[in-house]
N, C-alpha and C. Protein backbone atom coordinates (compact mmCIF):
# COMPACT_ATOMS: atom_id res chain seq x y z
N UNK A 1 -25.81 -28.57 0.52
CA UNK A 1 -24.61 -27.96 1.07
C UNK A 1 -23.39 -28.70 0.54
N UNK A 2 -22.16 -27.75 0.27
CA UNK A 2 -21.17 -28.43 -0.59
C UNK A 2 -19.81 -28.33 1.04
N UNK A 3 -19.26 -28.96 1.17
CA UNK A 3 -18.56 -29.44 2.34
C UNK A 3 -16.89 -29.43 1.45
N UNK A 4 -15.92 -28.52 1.72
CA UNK A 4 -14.70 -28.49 0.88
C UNK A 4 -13.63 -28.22 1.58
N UNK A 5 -12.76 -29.02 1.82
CA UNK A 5 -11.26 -29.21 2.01
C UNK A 5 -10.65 -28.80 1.18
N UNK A 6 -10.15 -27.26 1.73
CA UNK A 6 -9.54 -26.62 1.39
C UNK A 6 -7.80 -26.72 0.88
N UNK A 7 -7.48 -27.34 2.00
CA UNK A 7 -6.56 -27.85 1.88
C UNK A 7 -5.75 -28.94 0.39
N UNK A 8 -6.96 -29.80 0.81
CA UNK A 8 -7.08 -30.79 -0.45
C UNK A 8 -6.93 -29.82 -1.97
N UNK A 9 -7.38 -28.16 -1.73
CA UNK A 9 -7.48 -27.71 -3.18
C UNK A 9 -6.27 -27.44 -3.22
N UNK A 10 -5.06 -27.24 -2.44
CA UNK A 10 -3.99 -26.97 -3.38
C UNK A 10 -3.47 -27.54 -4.01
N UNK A 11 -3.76 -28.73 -4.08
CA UNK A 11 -3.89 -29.85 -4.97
C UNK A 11 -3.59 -29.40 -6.63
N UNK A 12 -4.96 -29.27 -6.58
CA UNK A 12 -5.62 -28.43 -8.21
C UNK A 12 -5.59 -26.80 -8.15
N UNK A 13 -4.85 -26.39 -8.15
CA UNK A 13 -4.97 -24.67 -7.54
C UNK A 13 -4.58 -24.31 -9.36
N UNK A 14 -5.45 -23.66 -9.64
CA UNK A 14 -4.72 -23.04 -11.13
C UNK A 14 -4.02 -21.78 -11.09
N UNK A 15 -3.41 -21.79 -11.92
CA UNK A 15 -2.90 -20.10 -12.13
C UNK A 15 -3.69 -19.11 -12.67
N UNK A 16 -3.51 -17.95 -12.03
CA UNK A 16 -4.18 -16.71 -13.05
C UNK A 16 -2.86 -15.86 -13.28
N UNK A 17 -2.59 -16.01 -14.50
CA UNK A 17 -1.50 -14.92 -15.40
C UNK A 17 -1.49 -13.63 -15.30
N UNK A 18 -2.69 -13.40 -15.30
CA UNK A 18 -3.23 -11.63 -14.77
C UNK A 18 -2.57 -11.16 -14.04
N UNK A 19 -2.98 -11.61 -12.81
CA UNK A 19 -2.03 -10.79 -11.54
C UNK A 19 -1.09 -11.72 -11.02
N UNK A 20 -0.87 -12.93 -11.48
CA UNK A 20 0.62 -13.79 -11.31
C UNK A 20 0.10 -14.06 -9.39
N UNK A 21 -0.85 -15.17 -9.71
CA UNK A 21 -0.98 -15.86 -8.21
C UNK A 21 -1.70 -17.35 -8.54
N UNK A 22 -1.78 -18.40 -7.78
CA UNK A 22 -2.19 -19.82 -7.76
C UNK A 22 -3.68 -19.25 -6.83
N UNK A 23 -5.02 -19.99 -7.79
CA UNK A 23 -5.79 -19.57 -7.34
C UNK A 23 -7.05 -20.75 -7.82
N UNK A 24 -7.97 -20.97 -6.54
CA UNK A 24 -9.04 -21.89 -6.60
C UNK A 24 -10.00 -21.46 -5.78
N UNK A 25 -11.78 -21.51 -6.34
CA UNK A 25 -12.66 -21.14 -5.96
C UNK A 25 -13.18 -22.27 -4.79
N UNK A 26 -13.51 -21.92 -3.89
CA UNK A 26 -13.83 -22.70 -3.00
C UNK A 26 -15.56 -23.04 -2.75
N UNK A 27 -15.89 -21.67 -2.38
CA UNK A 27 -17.25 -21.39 -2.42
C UNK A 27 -17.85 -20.27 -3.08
N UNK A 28 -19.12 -20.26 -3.13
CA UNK A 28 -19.90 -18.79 -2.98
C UNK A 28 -20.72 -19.04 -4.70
N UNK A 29 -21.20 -17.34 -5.02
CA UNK A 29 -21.55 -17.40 -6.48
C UNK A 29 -21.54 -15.40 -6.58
N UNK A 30 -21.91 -15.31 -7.89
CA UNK A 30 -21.49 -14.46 -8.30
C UNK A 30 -21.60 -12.95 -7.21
N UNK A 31 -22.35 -13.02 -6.28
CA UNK A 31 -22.42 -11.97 -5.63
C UNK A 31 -21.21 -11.54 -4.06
N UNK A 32 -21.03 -12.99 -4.53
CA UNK A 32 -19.48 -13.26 -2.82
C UNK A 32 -19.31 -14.57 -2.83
N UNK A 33 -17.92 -14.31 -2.83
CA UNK A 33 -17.33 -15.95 -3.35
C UNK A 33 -16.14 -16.09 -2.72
N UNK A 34 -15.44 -17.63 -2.25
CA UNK A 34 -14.67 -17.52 -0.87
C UNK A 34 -13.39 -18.49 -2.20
N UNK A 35 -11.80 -17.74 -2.12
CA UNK A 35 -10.99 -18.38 -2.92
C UNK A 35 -9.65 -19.34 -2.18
N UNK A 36 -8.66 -19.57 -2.48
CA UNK A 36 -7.74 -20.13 -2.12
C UNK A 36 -6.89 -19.85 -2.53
N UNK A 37 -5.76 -18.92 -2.23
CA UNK A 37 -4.58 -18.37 -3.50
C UNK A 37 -3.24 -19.07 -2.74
N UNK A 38 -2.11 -19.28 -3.45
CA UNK A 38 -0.93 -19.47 -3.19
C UNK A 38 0.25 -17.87 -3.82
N UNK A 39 0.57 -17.46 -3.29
CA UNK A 39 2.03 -16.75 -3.64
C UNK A 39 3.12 -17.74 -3.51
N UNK A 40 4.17 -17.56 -4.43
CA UNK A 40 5.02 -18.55 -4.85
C UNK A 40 6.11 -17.55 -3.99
N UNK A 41 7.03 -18.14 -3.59
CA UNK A 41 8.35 -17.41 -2.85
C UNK A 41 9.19 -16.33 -4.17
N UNK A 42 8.50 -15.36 -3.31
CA UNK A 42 9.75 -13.54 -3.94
C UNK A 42 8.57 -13.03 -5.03
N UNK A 43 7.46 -13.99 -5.15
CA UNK A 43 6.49 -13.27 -5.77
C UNK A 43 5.74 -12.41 -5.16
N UNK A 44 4.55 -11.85 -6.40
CA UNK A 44 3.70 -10.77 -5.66
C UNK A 44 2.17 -10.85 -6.87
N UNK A 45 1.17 -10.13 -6.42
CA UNK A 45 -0.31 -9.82 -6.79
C UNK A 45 0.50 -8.69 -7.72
N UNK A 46 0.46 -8.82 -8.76
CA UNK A 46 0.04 -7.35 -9.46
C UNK A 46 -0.88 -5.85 -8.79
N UNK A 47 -0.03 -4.60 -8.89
CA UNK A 47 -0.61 -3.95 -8.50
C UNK A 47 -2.37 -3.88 -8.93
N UNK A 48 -3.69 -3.79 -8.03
CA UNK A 48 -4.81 -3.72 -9.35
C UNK A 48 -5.86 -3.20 -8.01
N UNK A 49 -6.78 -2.82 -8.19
CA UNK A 49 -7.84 -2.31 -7.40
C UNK A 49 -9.25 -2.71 -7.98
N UNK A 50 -10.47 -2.83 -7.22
CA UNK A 50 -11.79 -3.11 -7.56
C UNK A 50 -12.77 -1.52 -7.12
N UNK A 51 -13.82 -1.70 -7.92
CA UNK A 51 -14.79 -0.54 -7.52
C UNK A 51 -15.86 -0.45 -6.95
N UNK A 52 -16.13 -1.89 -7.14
CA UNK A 52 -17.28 -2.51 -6.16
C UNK A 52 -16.77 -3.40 -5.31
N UNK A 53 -16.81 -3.07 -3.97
CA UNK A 53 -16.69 -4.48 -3.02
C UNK A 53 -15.92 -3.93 -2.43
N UNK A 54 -15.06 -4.76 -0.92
CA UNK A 54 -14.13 -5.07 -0.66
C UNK A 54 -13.70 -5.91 -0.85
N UNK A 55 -12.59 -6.78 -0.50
CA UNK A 55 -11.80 -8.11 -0.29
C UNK A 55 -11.77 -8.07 1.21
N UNK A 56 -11.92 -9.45 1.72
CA UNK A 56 -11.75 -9.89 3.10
C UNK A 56 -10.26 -11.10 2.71
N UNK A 57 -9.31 -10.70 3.29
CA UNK A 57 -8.05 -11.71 3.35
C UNK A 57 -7.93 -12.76 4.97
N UNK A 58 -7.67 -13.77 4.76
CA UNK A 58 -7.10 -14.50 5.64
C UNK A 58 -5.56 -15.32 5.40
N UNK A 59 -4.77 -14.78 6.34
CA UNK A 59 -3.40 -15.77 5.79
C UNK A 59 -3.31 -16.81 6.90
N UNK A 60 -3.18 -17.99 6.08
CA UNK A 60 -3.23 -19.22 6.25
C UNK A 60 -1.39 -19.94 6.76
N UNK A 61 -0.71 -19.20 5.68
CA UNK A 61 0.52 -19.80 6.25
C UNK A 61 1.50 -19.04 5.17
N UNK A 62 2.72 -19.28 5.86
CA UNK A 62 3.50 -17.95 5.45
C UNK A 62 3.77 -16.52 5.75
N UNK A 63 4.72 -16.01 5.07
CA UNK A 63 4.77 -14.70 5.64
C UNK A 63 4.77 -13.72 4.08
N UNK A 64 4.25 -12.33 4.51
CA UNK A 64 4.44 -11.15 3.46
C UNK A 64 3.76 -9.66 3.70
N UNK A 65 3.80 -8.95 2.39
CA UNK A 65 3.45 -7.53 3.36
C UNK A 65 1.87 -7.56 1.90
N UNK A 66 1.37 -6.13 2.54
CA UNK A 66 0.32 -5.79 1.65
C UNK A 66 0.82 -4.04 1.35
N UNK A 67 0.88 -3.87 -0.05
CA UNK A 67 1.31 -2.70 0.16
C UNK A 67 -0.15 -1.58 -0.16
N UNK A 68 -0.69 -0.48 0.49
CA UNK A 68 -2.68 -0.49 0.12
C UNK A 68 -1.87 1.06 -0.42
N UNK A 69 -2.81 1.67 -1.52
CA UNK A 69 -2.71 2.71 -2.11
C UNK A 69 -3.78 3.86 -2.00
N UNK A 70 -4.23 4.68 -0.97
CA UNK A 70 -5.45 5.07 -1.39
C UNK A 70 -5.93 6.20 -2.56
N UNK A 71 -6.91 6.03 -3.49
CA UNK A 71 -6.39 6.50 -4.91
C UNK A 71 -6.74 7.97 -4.69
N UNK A 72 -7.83 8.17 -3.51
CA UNK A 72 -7.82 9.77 -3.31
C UNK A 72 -6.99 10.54 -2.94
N UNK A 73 -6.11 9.82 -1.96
CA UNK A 73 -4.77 10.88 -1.76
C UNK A 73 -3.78 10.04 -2.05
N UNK A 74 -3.64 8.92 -2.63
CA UNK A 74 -2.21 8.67 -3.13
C UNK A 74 -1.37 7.89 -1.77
N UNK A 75 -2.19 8.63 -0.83
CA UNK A 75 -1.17 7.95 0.63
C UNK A 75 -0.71 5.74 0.30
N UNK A 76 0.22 6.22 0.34
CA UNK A 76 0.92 4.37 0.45
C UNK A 76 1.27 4.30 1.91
N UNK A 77 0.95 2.71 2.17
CA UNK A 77 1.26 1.62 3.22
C UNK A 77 1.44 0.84 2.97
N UNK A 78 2.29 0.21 3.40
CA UNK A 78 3.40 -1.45 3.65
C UNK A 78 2.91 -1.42 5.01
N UNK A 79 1.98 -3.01 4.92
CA UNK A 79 1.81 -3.64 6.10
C UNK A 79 2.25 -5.30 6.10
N UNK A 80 3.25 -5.75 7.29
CA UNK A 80 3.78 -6.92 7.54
C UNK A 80 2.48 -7.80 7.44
N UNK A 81 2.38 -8.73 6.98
CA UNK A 81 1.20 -9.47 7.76
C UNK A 81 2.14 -11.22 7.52
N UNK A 82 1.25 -11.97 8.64
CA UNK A 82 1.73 -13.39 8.35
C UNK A 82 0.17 -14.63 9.07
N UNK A 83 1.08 -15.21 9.00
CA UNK A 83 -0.08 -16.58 9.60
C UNK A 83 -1.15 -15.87 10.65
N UNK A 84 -2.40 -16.01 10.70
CA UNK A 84 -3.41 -15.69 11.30
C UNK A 84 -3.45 -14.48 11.52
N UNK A 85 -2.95 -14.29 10.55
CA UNK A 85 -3.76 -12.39 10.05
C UNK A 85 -4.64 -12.27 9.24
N UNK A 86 -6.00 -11.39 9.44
CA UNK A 86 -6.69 -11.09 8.23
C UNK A 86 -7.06 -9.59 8.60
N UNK A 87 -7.59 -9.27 7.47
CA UNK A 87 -7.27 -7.73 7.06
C UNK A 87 -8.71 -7.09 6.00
N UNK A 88 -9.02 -6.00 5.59
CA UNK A 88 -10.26 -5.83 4.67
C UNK A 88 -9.15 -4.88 3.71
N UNK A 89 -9.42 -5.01 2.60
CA UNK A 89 -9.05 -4.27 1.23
C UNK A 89 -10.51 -3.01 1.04
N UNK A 90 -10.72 -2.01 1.18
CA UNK A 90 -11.89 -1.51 0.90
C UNK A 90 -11.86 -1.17 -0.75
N UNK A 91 -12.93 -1.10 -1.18
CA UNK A 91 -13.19 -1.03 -2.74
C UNK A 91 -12.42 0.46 -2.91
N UNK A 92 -12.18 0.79 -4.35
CA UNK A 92 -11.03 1.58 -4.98
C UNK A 92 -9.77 1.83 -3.64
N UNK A 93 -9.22 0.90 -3.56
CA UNK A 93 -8.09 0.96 -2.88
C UNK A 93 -6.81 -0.22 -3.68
N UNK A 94 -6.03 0.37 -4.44
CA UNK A 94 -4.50 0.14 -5.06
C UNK A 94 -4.02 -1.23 -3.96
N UNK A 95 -4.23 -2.38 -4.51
CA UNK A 95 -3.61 -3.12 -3.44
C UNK A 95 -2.41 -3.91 -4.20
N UNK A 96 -1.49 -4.35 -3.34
CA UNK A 96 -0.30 -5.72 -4.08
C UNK A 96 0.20 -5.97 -2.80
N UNK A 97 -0.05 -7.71 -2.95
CA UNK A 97 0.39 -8.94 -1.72
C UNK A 97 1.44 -9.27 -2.52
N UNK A 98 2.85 -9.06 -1.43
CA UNK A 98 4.14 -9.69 -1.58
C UNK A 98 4.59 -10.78 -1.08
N UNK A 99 4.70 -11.79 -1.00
CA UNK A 99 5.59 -12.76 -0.30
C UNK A 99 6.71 -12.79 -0.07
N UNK A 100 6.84 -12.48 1.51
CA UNK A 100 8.17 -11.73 1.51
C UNK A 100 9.34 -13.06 2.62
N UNK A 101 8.18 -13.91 2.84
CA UNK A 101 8.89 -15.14 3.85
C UNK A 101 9.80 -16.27 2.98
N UNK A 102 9.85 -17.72 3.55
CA UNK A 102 10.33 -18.32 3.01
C UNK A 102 10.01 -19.78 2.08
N UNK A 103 8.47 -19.66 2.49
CA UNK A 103 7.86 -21.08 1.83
C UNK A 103 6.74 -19.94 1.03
N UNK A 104 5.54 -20.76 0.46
CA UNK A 104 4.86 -20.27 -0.31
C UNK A 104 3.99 -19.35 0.97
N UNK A 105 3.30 -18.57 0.25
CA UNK A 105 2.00 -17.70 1.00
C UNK A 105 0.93 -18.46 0.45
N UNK A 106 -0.15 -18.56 1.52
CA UNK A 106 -1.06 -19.55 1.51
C UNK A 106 -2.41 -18.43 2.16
N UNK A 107 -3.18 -18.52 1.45
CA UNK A 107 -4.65 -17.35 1.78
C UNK A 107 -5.93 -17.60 1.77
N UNK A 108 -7.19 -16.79 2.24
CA UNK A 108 -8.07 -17.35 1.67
C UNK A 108 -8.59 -15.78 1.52
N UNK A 109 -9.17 -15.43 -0.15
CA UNK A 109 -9.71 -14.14 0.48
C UNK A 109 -11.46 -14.34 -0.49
N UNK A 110 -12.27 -13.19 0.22
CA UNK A 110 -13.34 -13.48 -0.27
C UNK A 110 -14.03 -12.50 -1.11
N UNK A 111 -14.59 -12.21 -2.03
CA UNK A 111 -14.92 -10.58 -2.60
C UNK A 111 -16.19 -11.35 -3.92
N UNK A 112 -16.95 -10.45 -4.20
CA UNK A 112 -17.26 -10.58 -5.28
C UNK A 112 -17.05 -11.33 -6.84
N UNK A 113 -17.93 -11.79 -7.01
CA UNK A 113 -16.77 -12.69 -8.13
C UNK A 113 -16.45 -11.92 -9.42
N UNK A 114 -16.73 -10.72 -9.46
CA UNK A 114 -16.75 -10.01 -10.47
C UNK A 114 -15.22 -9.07 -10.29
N UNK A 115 -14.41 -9.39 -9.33
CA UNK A 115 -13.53 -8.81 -8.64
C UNK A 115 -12.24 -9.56 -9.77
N UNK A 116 -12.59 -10.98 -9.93
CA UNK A 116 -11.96 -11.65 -10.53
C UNK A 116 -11.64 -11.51 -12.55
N UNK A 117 -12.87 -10.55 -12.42
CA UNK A 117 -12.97 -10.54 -13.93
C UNK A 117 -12.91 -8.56 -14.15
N UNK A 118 -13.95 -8.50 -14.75
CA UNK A 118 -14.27 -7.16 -15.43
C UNK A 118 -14.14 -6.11 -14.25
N UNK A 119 -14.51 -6.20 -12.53
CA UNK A 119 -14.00 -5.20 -11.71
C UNK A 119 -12.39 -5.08 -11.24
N UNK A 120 -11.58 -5.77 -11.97
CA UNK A 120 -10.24 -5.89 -11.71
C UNK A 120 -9.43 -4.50 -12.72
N UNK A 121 -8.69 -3.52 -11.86
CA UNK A 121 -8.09 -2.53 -12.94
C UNK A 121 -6.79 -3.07 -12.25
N UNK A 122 -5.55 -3.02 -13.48
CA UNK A 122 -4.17 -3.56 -13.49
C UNK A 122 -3.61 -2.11 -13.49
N UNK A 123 -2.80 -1.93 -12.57
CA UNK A 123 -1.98 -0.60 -12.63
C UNK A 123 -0.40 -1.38 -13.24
């Protein structure tokens, strides 16, 4: 068993350029895997959706919205969320996390690790 302070990872948090967020693997393996992201203040996730999976989000600290797209009818939502909110992304659903507070957004979300790579579409 691997025992990880999370905390301690924002430490080393790398960037992913892709969808423009601070991001470190915490746990899991290729079938569900638990991350650590930072949003930087007035940033955001690139719009992008997965086809397998959901995402499970937890916000840790900070404030921002989620805006969800659903691709069968197009219907859009802006939802507020902040500290001790979590939420499910369902698979082919258009998502982008804004940081809309005043320090960084701080998360943990969990999905597939394939979510990270080849199931990621960039709108």
């Amino acid at each position: 068993m691997n025992i990880v302070n999370w905390l301690a990872n924002l430490e080393r948090i790398d960037y992913d350029d892709v969808v423009g967020i601070k991001i470190a693997k915490l746990a899991g393996d290729a079938n569900f895997s638990t991350y650590l992201t930072a949003i930087d203040l007035g940033k955001s996730v690139s719009p992008h959706y997965h086809k397998n999976g959901d995402e499970h989000y937890h916000i840790i600290r900070g404030r921002g919205e989620i805006t969800l797209t659903n691709l069968d009818s197009m219907e859009i939502t802006t939802i507020a969320i902040d500290e001790q909110s979590s939420f499910t992304v369902p698979e082919n659903t258009l998502h982008q996390l804004k940081n809309s507070g005043d320090e960084p957004l701080i998360l943990m979300f969990s999905c597939p690790e394939s979510h990270l790579d080849e199931d990621r579409f960039l709108l």
